[in-house]
N, C-alpha and C. Protein backbone atom coordinates (compact mmCIF):
# COMPACT_ATOMS: atom_id res chain seq x y z
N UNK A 1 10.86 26.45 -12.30
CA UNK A 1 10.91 25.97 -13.67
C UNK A 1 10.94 24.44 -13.65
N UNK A 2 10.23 24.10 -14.47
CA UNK A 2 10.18 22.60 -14.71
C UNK A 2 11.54 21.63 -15.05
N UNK A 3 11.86 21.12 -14.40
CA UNK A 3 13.50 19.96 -15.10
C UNK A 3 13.06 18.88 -15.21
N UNK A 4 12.04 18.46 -15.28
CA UNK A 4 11.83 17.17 -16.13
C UNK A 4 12.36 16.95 -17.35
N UNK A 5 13.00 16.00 -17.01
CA UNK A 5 13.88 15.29 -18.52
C UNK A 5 13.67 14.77 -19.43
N UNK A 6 12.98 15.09 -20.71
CA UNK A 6 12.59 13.62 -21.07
C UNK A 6 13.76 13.75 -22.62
N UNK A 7 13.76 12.16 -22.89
CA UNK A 7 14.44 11.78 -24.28
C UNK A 7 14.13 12.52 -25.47
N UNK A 8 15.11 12.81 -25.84
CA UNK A 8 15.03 13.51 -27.77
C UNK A 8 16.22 13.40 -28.50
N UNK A 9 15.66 13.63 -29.71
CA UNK A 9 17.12 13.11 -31.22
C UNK A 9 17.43 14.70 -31.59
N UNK A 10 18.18 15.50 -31.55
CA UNK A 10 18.54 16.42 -32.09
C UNK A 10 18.53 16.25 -33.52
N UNK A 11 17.72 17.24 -34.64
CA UNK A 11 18.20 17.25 -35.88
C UNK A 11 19.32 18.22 -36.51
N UNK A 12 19.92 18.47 -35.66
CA UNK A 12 21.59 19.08 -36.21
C UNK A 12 21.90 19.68 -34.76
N UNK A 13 23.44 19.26 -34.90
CA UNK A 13 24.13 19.43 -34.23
C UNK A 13 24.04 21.08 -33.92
N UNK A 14 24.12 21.59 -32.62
CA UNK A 14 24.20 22.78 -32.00
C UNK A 14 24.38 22.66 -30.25
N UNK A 15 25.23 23.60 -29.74
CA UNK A 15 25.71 24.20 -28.96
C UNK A 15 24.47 24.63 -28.82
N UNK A 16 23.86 24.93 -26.86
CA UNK A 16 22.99 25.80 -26.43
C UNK A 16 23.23 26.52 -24.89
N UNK A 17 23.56 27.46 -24.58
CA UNK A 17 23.83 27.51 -23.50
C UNK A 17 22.35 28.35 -22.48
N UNK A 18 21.80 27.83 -21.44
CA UNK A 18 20.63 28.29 -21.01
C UNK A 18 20.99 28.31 -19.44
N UNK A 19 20.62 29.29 -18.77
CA UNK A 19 20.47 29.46 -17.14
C UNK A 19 21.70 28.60 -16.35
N UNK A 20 22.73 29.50 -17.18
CA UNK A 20 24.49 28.91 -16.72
C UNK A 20 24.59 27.70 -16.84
N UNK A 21 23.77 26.21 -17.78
CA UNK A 21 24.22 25.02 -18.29
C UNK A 21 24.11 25.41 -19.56
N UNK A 22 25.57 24.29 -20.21
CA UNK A 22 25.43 24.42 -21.51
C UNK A 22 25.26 22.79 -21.66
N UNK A 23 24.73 22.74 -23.00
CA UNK A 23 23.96 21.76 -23.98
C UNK A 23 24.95 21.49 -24.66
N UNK A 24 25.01 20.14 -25.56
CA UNK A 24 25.77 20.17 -26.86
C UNK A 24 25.02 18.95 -27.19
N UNK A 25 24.23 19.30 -28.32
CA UNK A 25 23.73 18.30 -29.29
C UNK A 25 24.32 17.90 -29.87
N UNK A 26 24.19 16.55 -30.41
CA UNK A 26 24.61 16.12 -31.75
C UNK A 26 23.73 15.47 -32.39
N UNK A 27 23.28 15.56 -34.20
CA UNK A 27 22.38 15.31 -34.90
C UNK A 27 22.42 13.74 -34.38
N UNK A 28 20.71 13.86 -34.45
CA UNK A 28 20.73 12.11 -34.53
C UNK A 28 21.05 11.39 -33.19
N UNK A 29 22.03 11.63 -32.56
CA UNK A 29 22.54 10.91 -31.48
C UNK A 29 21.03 11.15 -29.88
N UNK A 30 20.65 10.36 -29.33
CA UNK A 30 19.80 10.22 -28.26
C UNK A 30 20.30 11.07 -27.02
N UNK A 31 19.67 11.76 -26.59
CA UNK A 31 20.17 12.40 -25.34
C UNK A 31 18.77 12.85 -24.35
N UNK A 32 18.82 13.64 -23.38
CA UNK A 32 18.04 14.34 -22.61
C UNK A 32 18.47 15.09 -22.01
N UNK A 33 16.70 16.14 -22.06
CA UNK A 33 16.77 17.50 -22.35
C UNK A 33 15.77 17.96 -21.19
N UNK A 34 15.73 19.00 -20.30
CA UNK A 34 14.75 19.29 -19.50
C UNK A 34 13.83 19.49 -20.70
N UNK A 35 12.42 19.48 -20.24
CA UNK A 35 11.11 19.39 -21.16
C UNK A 35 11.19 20.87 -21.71
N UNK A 36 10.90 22.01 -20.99
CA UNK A 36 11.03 23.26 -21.44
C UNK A 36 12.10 23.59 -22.56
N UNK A 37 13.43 23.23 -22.31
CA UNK A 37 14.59 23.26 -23.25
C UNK A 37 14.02 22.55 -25.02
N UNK A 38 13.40 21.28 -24.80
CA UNK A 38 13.08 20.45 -25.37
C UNK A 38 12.21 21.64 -26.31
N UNK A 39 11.06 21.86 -26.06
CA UNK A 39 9.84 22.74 -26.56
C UNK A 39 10.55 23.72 -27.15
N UNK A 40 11.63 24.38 -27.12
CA UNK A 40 12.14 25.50 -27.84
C UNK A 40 13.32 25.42 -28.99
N UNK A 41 13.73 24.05 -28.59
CA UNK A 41 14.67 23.38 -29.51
C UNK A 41 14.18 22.73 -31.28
N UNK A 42 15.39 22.47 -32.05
CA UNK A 42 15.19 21.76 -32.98
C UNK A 42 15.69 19.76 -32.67
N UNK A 43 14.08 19.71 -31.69
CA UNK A 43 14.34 18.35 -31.85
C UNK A 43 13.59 17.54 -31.70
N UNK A 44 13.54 16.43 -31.82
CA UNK A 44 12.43 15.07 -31.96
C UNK A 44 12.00 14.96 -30.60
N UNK A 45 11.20 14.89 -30.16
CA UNK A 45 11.19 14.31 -28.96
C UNK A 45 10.70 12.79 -28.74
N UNK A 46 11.04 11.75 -27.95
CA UNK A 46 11.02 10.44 -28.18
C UNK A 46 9.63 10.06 -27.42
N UNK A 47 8.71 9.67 -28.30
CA UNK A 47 7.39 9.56 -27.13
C UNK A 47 7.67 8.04 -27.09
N UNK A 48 6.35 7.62 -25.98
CA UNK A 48 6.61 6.28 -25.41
C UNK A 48 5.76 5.47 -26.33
N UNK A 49 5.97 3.92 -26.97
CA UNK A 49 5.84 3.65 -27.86
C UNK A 49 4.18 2.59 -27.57
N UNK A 50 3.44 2.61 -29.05
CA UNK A 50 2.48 1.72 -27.94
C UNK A 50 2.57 0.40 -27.62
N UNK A 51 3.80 0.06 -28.22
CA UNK A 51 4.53 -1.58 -27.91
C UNK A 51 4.31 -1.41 -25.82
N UNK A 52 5.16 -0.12 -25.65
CA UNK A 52 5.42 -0.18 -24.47
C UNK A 52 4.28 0.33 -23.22
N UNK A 53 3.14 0.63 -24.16
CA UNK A 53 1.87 1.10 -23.24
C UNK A 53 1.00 -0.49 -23.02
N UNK A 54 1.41 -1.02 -24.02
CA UNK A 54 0.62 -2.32 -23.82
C UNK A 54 1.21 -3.13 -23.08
N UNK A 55 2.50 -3.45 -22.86
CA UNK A 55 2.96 -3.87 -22.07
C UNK A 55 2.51 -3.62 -20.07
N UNK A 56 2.56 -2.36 -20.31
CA UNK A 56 1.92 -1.72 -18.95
C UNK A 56 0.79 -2.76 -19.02
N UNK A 57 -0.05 -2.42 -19.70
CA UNK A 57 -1.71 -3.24 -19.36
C UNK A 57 -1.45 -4.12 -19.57
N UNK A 58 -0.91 -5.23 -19.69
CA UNK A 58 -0.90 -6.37 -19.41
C UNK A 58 0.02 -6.59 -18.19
N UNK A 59 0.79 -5.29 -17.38
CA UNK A 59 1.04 -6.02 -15.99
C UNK A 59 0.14 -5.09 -15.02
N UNK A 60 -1.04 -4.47 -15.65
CA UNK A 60 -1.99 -4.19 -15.10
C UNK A 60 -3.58 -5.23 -14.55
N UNK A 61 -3.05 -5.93 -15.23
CA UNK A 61 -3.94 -7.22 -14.89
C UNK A 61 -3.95 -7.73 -13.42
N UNK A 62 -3.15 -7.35 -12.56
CA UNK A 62 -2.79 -7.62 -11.02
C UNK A 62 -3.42 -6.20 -10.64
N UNK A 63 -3.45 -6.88 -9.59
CA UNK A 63 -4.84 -5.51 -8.36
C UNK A 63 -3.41 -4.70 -8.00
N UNK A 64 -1.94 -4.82 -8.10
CA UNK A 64 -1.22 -3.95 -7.67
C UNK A 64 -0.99 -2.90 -9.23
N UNK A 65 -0.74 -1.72 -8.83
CA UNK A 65 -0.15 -0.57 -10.15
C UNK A 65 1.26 -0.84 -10.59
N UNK A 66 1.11 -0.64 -11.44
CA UNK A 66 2.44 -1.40 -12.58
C UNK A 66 3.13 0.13 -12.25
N UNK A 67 4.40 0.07 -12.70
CA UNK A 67 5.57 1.21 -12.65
C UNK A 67 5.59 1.59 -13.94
N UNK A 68 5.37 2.58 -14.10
CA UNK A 68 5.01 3.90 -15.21
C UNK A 68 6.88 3.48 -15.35
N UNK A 69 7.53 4.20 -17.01
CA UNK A 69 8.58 4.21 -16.67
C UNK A 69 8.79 6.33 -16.40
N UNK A 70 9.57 6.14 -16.33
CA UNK A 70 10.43 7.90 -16.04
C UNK A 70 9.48 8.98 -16.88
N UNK A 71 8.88 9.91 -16.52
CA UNK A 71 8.40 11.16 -16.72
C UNK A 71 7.04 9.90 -18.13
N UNK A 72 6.63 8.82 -17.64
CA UNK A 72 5.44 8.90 -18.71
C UNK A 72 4.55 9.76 -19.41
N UNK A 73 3.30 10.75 -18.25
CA UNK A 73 2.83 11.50 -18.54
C UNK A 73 3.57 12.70 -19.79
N UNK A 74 4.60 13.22 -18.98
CA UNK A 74 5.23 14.08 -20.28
C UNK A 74 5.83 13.72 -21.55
N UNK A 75 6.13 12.37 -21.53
CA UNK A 75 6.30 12.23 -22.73
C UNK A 75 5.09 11.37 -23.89
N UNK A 76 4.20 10.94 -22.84
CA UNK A 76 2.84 11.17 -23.69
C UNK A 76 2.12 12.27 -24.72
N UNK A 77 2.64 13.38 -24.23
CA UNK A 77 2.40 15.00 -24.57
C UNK A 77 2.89 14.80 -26.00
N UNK A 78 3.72 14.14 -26.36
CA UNK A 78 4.50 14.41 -27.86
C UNK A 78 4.14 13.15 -28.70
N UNK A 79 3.24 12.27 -27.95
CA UNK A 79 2.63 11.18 -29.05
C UNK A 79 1.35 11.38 -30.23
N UNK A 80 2.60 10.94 -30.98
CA UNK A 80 1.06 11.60 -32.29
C UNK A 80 0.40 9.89 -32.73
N UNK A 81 1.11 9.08 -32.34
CA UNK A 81 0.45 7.69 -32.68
C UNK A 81 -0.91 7.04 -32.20
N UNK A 82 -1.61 6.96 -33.27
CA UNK A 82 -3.56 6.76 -32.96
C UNK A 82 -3.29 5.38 -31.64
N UNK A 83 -2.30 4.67 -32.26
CA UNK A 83 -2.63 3.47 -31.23
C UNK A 83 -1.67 3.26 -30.44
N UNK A 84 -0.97 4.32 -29.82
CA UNK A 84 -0.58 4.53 -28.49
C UNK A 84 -1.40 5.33 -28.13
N UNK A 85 -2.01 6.74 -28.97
CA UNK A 85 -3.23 7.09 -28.01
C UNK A 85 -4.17 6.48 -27.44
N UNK A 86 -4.53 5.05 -28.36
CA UNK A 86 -5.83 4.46 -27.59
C UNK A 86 -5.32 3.69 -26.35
N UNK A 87 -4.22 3.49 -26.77
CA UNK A 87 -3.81 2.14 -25.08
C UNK A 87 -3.64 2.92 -24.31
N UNK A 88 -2.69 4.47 -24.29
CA UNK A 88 -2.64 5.02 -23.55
C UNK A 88 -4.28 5.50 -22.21
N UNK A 89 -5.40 5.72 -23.38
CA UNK A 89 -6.39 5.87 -22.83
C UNK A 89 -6.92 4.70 -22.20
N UNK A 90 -6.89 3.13 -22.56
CA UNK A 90 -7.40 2.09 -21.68
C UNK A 90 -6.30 1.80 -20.36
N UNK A 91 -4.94 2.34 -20.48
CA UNK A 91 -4.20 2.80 -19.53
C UNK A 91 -4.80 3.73 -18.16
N UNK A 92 -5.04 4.75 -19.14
CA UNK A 92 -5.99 5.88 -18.22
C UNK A 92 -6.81 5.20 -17.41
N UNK A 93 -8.05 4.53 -17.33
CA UNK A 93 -9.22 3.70 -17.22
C UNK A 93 -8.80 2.83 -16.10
N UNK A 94 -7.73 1.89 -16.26
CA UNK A 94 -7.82 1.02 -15.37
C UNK A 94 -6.79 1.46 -14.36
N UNK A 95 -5.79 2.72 -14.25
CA UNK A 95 -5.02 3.26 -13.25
C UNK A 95 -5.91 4.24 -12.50
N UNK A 96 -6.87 5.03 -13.23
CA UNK A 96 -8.24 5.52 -12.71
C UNK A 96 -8.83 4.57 -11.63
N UNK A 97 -8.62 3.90 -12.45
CA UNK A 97 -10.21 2.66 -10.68
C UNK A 97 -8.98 2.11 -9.92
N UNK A 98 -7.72 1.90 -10.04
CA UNK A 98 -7.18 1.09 -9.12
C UNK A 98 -6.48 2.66 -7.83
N UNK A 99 -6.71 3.81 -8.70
CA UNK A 99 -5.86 4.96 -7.70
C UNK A 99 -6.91 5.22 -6.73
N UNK A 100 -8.41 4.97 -7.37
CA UNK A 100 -9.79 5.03 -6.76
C UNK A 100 -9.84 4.37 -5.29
N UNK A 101 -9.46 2.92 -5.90
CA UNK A 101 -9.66 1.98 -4.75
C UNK A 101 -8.44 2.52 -3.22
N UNK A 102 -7.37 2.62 -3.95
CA UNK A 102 -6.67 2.59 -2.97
C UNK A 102 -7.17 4.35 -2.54
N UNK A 103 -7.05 5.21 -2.72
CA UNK A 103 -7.69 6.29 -2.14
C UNK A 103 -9.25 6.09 -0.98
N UNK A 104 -9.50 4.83 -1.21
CA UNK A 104 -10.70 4.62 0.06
C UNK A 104 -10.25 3.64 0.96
N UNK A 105 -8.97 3.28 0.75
CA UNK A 105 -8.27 2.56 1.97
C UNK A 105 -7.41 3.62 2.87
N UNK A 106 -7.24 4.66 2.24
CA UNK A 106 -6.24 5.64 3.21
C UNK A 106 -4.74 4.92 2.89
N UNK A 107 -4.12 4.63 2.15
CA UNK A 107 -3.22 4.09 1.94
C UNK A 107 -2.14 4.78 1.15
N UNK A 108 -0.75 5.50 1.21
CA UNK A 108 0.17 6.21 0.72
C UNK A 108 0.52 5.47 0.66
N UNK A 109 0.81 5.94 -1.05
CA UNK A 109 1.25 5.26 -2.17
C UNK A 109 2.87 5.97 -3.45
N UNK A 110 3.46 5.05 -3.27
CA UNK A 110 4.03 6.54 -4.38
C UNK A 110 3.75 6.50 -5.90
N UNK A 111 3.49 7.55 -6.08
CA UNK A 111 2.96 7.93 -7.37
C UNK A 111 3.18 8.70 -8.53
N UNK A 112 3.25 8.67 -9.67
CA UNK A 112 3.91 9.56 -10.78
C UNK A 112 3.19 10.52 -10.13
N UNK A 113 3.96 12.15 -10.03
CA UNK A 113 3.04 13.48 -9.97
C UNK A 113 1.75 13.53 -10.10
N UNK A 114 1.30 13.40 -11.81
CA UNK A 114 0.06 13.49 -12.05
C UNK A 114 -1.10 12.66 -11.54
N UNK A 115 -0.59 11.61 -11.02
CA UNK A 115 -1.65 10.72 -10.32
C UNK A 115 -1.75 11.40 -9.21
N UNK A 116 -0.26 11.73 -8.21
CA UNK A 116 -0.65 11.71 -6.68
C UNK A 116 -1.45 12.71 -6.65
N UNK A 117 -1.81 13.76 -7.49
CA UNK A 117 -2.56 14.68 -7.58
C UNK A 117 -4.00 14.31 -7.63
N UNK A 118 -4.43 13.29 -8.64
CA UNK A 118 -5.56 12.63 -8.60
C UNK A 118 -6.10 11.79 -6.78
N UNK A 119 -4.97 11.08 -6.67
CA UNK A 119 -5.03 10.37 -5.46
C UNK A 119 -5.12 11.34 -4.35
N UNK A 120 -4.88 12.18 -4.21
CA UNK A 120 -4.65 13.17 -3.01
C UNK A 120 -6.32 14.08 -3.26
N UNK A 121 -6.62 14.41 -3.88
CA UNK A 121 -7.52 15.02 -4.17
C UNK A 121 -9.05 13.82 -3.88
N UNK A 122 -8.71 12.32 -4.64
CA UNK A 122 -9.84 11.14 -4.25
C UNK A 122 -9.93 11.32 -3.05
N UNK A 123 -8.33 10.80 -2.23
CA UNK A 123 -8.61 10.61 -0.39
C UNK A 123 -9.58 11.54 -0.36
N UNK A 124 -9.35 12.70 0.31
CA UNK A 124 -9.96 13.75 0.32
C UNK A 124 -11.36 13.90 0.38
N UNK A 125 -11.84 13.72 -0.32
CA UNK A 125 -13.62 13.74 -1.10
C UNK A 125 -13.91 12.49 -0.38
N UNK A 126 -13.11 11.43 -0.57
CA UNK A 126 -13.29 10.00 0.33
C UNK A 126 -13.55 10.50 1.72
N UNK A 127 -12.80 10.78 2.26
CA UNK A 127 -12.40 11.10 4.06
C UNK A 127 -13.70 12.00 4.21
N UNK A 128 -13.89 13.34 3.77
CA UNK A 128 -14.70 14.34 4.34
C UNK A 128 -16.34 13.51 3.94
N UNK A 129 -16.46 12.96 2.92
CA UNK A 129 -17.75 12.30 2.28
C UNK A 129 -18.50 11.57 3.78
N UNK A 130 -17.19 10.56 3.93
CA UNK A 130 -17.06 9.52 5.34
C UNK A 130 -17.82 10.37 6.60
N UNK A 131 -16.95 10.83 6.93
CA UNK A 131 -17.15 11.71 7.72
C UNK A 131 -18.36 12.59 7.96
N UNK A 132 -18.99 12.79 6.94
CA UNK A 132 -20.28 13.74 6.39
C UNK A 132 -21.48 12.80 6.72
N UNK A 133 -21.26 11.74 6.35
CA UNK A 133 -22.08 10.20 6.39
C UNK A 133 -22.28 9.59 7.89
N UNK A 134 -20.87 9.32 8.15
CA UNK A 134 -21.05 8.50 9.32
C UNK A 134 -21.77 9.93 10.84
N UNK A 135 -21.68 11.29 10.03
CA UNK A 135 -22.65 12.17 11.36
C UNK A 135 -23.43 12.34 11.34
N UNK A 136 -23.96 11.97 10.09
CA UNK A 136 -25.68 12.02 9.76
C UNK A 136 -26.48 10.65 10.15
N UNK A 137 -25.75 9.47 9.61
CA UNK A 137 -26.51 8.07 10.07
C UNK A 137 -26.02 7.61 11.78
N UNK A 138 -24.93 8.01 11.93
CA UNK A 138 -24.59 7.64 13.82
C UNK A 138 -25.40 8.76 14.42
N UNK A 139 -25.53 9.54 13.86
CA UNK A 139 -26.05 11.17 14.78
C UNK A 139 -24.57 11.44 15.55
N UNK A 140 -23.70 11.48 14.91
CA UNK A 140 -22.59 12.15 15.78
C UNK A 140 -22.20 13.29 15.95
């Protein structure tokens, strides 16, 4: 089961008890919730703001990857805002070519989940491609 945590506002106070932890909300007040708990609950969930996606891309401007903060991807899931969706997507774009690059250096990296998945999967296609190449043009 998933325990990713992410932030939410309870809209009324309730007691929850699930898989021998108990919960105690209180309206209004900020807390965190494994994501699953979250999805079945009565509550807000806090997406990431696009103040704070733009921020990212602008310390994306350096050839190194900026630090996502805590569970980004999942709490992207609950953004209904047009213009955090769009930064989020020029986000997408330029962590795309920089996970690219470093996936053809052979270089471990640490990575939010959903990337190392991307990155692990680039190496990959990188390495065997290589490999496919350099036995056809060396004759090896």
């Amino acid at each position: 089961m998933n325990t990713t945590k992410i932030p939410v506002i309870p809209r009324r106070n309730q007691t929850v008890e699930m898989n021998g932890e108990e919960y105690t909300l209180r309206e209004g007040e900020l807390t965190e919730l494994p994501k699953w708990l979250a999805a079945i609950l009565d509550v807000e969930c806090v997406p990431i703001k696009s103040s704070d996606i733009k921020t990212i891309l602008m310390k994306e401007r350096t050839p190194k990857l900026a630090e996502l903060p805590a569970n980004f991807y999942d709490r992207m899931e609950f953004s209904i805002d047009r213009e955090a969706q769009k930064a989020f997507l020029q986000l997408l774009d330029v962590r795309i070519e920089k996970i690219a690059k470093l996936s053809c250096q052979f270089v471990d990296t640490e990575l939010p989940h959903e990337e190392q998945v991307l990155y692990n999967k680039m190496k990959e296609l990188v390495q065997e491609w290589k490999k496919d190449i350099t036995a056809r043009v060396l004759h090896e």
